[in-house]
Every structure is written in structure tokens, then in C-alpha cells.
Protein backbone atom coordinates (compact mmCIF):
# COMPACT_ATOMS: atom_id res chain seq x y z
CA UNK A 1 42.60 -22.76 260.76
CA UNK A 2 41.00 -19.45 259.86
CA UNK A 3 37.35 -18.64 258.55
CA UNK A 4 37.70 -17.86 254.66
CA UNK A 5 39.37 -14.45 253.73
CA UNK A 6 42.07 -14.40 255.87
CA UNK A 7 44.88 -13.69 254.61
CA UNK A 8 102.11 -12.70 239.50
CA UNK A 9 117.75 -12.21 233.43
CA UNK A 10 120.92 -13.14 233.70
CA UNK A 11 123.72 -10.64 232.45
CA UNK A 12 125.86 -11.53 229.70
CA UNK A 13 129.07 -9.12 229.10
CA UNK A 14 131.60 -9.59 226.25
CA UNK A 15 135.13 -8.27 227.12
CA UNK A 16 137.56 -5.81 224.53
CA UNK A 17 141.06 -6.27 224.80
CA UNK A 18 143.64 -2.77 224.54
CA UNK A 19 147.09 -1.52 225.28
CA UNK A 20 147.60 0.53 227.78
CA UNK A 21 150.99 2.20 228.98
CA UNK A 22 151.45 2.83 233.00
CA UNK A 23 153.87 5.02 233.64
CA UNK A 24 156.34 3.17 237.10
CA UNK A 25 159.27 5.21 238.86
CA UNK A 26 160.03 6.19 234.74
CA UNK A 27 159.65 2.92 232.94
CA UNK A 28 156.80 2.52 230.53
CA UNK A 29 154.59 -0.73 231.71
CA UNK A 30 152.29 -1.88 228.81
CA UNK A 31 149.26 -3.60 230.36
CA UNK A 32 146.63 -5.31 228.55
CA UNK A 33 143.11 -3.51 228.99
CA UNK A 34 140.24 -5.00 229.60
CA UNK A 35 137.05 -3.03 229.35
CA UNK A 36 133.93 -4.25 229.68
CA UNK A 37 131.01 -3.53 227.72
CA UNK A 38 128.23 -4.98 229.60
CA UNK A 39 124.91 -6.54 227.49
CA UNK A 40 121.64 -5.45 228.44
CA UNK A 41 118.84 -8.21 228.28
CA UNK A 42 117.05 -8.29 225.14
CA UNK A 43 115.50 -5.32 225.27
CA UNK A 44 111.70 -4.63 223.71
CA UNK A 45 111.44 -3.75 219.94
CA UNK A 46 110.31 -0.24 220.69
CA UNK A 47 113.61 -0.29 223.19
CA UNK A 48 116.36 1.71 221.15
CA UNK A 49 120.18 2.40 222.31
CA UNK A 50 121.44 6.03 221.68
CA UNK A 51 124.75 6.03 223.08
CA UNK A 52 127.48 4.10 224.94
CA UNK A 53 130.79 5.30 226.98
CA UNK A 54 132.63 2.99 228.38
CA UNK A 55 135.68 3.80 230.89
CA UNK A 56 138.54 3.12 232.69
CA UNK A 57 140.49 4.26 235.88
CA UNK A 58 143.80 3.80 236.77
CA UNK A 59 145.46 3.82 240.55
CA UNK A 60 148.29 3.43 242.04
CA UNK A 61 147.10 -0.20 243.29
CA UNK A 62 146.49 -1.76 239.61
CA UNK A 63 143.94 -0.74 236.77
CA UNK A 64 139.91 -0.69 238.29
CA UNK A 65 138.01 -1.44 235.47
CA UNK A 66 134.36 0.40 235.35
CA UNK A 67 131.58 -0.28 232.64
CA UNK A 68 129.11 2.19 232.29
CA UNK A 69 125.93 2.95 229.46
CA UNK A 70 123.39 4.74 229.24
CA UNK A 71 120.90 3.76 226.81
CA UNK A 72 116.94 5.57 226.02
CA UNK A 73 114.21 2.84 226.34
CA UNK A 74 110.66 3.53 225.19
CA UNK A 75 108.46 2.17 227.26
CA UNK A 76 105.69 -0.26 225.68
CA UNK A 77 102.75 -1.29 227.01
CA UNK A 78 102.15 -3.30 230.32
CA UNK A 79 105.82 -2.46 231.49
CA UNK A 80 106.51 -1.16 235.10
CA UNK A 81 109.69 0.79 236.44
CA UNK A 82 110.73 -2.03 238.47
CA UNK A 83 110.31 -4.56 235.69
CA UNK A 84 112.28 -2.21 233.45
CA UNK A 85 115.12 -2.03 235.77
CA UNK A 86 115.13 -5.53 236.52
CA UNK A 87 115.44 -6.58 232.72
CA UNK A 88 118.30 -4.04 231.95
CA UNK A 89 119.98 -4.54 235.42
CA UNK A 90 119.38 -0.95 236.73
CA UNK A 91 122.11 -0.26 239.50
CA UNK A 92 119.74 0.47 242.26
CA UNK A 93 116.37 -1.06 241.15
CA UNK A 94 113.47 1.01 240.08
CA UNK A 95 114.41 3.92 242.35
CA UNK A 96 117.71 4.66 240.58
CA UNK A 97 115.98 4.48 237.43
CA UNK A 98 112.93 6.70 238.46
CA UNK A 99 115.11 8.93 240.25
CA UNK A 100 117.31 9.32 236.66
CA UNK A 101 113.50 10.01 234.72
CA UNK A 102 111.83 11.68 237.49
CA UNK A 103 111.42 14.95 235.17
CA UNK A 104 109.71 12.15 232.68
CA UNK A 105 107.92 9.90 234.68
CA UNK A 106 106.23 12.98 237.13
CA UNK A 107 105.37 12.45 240.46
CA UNK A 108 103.72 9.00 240.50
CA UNK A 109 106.49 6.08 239.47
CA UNK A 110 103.51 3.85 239.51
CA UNK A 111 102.32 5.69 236.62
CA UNK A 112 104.08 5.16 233.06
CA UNK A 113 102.58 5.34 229.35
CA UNK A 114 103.69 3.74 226.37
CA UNK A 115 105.90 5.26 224.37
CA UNK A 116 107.70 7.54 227.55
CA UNK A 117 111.35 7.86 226.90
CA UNK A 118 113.73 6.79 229.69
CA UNK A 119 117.39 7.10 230.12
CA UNK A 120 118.88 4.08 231.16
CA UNK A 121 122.79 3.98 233.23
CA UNK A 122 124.06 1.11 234.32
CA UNK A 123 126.97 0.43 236.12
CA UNK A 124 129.54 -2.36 237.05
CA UNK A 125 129.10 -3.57 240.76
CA UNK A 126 131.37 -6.26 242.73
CA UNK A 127 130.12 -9.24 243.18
CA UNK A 128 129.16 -8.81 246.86
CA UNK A 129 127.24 -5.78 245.17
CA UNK A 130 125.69 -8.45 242.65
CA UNK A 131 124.36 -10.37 245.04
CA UNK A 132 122.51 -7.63 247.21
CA UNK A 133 120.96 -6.51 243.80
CA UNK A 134 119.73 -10.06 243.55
CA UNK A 135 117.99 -10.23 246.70
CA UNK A 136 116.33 -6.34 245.65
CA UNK A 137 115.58 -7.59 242.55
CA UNK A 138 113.63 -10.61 244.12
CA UNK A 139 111.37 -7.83 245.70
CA UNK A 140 111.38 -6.17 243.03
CA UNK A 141 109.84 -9.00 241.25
CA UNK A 142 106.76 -8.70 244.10
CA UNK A 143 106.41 -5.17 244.14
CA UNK A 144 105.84 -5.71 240.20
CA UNK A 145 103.70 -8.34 239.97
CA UNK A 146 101.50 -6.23 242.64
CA UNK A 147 102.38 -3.33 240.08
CA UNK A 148 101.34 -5.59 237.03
CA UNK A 149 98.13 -6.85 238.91
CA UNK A 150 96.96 -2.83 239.05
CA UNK A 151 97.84 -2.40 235.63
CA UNK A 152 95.44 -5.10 234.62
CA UNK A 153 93.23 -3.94 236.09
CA UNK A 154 93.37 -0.22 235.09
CA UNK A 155 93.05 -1.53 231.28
CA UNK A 156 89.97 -3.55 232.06
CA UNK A 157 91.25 -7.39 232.89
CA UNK A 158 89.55 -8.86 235.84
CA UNK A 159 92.35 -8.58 238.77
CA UNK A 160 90.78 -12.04 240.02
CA UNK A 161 87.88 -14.43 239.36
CA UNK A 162 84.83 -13.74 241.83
CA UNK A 163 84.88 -15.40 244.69
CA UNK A 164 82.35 -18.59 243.95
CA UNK A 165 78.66 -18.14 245.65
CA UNK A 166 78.37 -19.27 249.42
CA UNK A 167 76.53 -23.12 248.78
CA UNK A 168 72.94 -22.90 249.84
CA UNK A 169 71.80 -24.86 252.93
CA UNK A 170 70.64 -28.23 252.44
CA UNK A 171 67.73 -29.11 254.34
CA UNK A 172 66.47 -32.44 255.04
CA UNK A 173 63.22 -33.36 253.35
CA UNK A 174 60.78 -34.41 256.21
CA UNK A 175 59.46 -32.29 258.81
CA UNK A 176 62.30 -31.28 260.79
CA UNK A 177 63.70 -30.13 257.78
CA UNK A 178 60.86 -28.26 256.32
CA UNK A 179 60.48 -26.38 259.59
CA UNK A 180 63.71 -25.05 259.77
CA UNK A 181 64.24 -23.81 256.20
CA UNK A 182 61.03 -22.64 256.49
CA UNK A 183 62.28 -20.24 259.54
CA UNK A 184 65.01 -18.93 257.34
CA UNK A 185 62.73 -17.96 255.26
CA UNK A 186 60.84 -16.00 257.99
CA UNK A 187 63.70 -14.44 259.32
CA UNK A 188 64.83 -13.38 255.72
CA UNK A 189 60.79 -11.73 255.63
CA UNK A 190 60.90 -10.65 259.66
CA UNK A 191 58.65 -13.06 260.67
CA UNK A 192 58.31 -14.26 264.15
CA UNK A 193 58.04 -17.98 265.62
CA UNK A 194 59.71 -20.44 266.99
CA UNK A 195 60.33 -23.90 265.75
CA UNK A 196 58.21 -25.49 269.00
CA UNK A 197 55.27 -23.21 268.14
CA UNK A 198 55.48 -23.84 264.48
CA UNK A 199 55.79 -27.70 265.08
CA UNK A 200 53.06 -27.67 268.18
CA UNK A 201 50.70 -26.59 265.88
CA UNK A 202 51.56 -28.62 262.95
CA UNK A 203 50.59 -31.68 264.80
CA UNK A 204 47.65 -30.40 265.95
CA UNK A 205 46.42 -29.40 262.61
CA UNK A 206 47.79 -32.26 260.12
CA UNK A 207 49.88 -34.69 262.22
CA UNK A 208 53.03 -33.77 260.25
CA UNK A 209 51.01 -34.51 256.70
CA UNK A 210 51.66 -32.08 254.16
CA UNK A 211 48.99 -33.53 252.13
CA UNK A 212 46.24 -33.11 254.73
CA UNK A 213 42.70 -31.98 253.63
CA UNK A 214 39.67 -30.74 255.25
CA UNK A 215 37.13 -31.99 253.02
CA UNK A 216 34.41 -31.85 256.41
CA UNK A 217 33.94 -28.38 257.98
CA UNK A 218 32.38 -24.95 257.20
CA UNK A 219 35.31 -23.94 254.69
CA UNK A 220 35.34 -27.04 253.03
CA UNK A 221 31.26 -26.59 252.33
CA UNK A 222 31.96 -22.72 251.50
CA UNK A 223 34.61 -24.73 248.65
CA UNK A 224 37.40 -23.97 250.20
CA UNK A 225 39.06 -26.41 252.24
CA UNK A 226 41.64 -26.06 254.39
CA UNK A 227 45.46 -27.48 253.09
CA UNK A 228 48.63 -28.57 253.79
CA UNK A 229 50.36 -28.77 257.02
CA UNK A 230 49.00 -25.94 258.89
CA UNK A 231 46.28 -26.37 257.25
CA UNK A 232 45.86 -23.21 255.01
CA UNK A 233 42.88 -22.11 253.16
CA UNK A 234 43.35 -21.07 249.75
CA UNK A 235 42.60 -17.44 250.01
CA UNK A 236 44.46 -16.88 253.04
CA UNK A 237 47.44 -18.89 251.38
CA UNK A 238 47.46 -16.44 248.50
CA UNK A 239 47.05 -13.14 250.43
CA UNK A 240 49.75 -14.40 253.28
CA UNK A 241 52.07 -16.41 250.57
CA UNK A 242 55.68 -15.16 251.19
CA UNK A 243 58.02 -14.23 248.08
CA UNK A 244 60.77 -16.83 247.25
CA UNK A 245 58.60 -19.96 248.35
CA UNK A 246 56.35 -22.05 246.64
CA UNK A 247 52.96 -21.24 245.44
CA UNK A 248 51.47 -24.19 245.63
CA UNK A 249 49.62 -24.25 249.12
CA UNK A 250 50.37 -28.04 249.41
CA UNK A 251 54.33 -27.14 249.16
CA UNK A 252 55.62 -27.94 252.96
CA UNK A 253 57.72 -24.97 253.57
CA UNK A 254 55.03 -22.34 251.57
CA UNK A 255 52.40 -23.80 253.69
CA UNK A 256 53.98 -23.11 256.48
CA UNK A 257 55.26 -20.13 256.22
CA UNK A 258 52.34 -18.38 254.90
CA UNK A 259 50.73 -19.69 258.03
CA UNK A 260 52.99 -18.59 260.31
CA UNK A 261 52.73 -14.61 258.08
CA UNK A 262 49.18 -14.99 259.34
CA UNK A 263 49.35 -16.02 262.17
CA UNK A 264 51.84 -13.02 263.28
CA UNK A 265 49.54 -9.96 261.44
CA UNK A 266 46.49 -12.00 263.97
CA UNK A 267 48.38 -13.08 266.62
CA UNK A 268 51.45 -11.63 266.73
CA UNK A 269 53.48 -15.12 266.28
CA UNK A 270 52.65 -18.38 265.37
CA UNK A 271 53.85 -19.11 268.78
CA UNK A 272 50.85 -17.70 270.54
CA UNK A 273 48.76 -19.85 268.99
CA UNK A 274 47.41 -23.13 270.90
CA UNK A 275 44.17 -23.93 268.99
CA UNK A 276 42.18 -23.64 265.99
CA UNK A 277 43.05 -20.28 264.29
């Protein structure tokens, strides 16, 4: 060793009963009428109805019975379009609805405020109709809870937990082990060697003991005897110790990795070393 110094809702509808008179080849037909006012789902508090039509068309075939409202809806915090139109069962899914507010809403449909007014029309589909809306609405229900997800996170709720911290190594505690965390260390620091240089001279110098002293030769008379398992003297230990590692010189993987720092500013690697250094 060295010389000293080194260092992510169902509709309801109620149904009205009327008279109606159909007028066939002369003869007045009275026909019950049936019109439909269809029930929104419960809408928000801030949600408030300003008018309803409903209508009714006659043909030659029988009486086609349509329901139609159209209702303003103030928009409350945390809701989307496609939510909205999902809740009130928009004909047509968000796009029908932004396409009725687009003067309101403004360019970006992604973008509503609470308290924006929005008209609201709904209208009576067939069944087979129905059932298409209920497969939109299902992607719908994605779209928003990607929609709901940005939201969040626009008001300042964490989108998503941080990912948990990669585990550390585990490295076993004898002298395989010391030598190869110690070598992570190095290459974290840029510090060349090998793990057959860095053991070769480790059993040169203390036979694998990390207690090892040198209580006999010039350093340990000068009172400071060399350490550890490359055996380190203290000076150089302190002005080669690496950052992140132990300070006592004794310490396996401090000893040898402040060893193998001095080894590469003298040497160029531990690995060119093959006697005393």
C-alpha cells in the first residue's frame, strides 16, 4: 500500500293521455293520444329547466309519437360534455350537445367552466336507436373518465400515485459481495477496475480480512498504519474516500473503493496493479 500522503342512468318517462280526432274517407276517428314527456336524470342543483314542447305527428300509417325538450343546464364543477350528455340522455352523445353550445362552449369541448349555460334537446329514438346510444354511451363513459382524469389534474389532484422507488440491490455480506457493490459504486463515480484486479489484490494485501492491520512497517512507525482490505492508510483513505460510502476506513466497500480511486489517479486502474502500491 502507498507511502503516507497519498491520497375512472336509466330513463324514466311518464306518459299523458289526450283525444285526438283523425279525419278517414269523412268520418271523424277519435284516437287516444299518447305523448310522451320524457324525464331527464336527476339533474344537478345548479341544473334548471326553462322550457318544454312536446309534439306529435300524424300519417297516413297511424299516429308517430315524438318527445322532444330542451332544457338550459348550468354546468357545475368537475362536469364534462360527455358526462353531461350521458346523464340527460343527449341524442347523439357529447357531439350533439357541443355541436347545439358550440357558440358557448368555444372551440375546445374539452374545456367547460362552472356556471356555462347549455341548451339541452333531447329526442325520442327507437329502440334499435336506444341500443346504439348505449354502446356510444359506454365510450362515452371512457372518453370521460380520461376527460375527468385531466380535470383533476388541471385543479391540482395528483392524476396517479408515483410510481414506488426501484428496490436497491442487495448485496451479499462477505467478499464477493462487497466487491461487487463496491464496483457500482465506481461506476456511479467513473472509476475503473475490474472485479479480478480488485479481488487479486485484496488477497495479496489482507487475505479477504477487512479488519487487517499493519501494525509492522514504515507507516505503521510514521503512526499511520495501513487498514482494511486493501489495506488503506488513513490519509490516503480520507483524500481518495468516495461520496455515498462509508467513512470509516475499516468499512469493506469504503476501503475498497477509495483504494481502487487511488489506485486509478496512480495507476490508471486498480487492475494494473500486481504488488505493493
Amino acid at each position: 500500500m502507498p507511502e503516507n500522503g497519498k491520497h375512472r342512468r336509466s330513463r324514466t318517462s311518464s306518459l299523458t293521455r289526450g283525444i285526438i280526432a283523425v279525419s278517414t274517407g269523412g268520418a271523424a276517428l277519435a284516437l287516444p293520444l299518447i305523448g310522451a314527456t320524457g324525464a331527464f336524470a336527476a339533474p344537478a342543483p345548479s341544473a334548471v329547466v326553462e322550457k318544454a314542447a312536446t309534439s306529435t305527428a300524424v300519417s297516413g300509417k297511424g299516429i308517430a309519437a315524438q318527445k322532444s325538450k330542451s332544457a338550459t343546464y348550468s354546468v357545475v364543477r368537475g362536469d364534462t360534455l360527455a358526462k353531461i350528455a350521458r346523464e340527460h340522455s343527449v341524442s347523439g352523445g357529447w357531439e350533439a350537445l357541443y355541436k347545439d353550445n358550440k357558440k358557448a362552449v368555444g372551440s375546445n369541448p374539452d374545456l367547460i367552466h362552472a356556471g356555462l349555460k347549455l341548451t339541452i334537446s333531447v329526442k325520442g329514438e327507437s329502440k334499435s336507436a336506444d341500443k346504439a346510444s348505449g354502446r356510444a354511451e359506454k365510450g362515452a363513459d371512457r372518453a370521460d373518465r380520461s376527460e375527468r382524469t385531466t380535470s383533476l389534474t388541471a385543479e391540482g389532484a395528483p392524476a396517479a400515485e408515483a410510481a414506488p422507488a426501484a428496490e436497491k440491490t442487495a448485496y451479499t455480506n462477505d467478499l464477493d459481495g462487497w466487491i461487487k457493490e463496491s464496483l457500482a459504486v465506481m461506476a456511479e463515480h467513473g472509476i475503473p477496475g475490474t472485479y479480478e484486479g480488485i479481488h487479486r489484490n485484496i488477497i495479496r494485501e489482507s487475505g479477504g480480512n477487512p479488519q487487517a492491520i499493519n501494525n509492522w512497517d514504515i507507516n505503521a512507525i510514521n503512526g499511520v498504519p495501513s487498514k482494511g482490505l486493501l489495506q488503506v492508510i488513513d490519509p490516503t483513505f480520507q483524500a481518495y474516500h468516495v461520496p455515498g460510502t462509508s467513512m470509516d476506513s475499516y468499512d469493506p466497500v469504503a476501503n475498497i473503493t477509495a483504494a481502487c480511486n487511488y489506485a486509478a489517479d496512480r495507476y490508471g486502474s486498480i487492475d494494473n496493479v500486481f504488488g505493493a502500491y
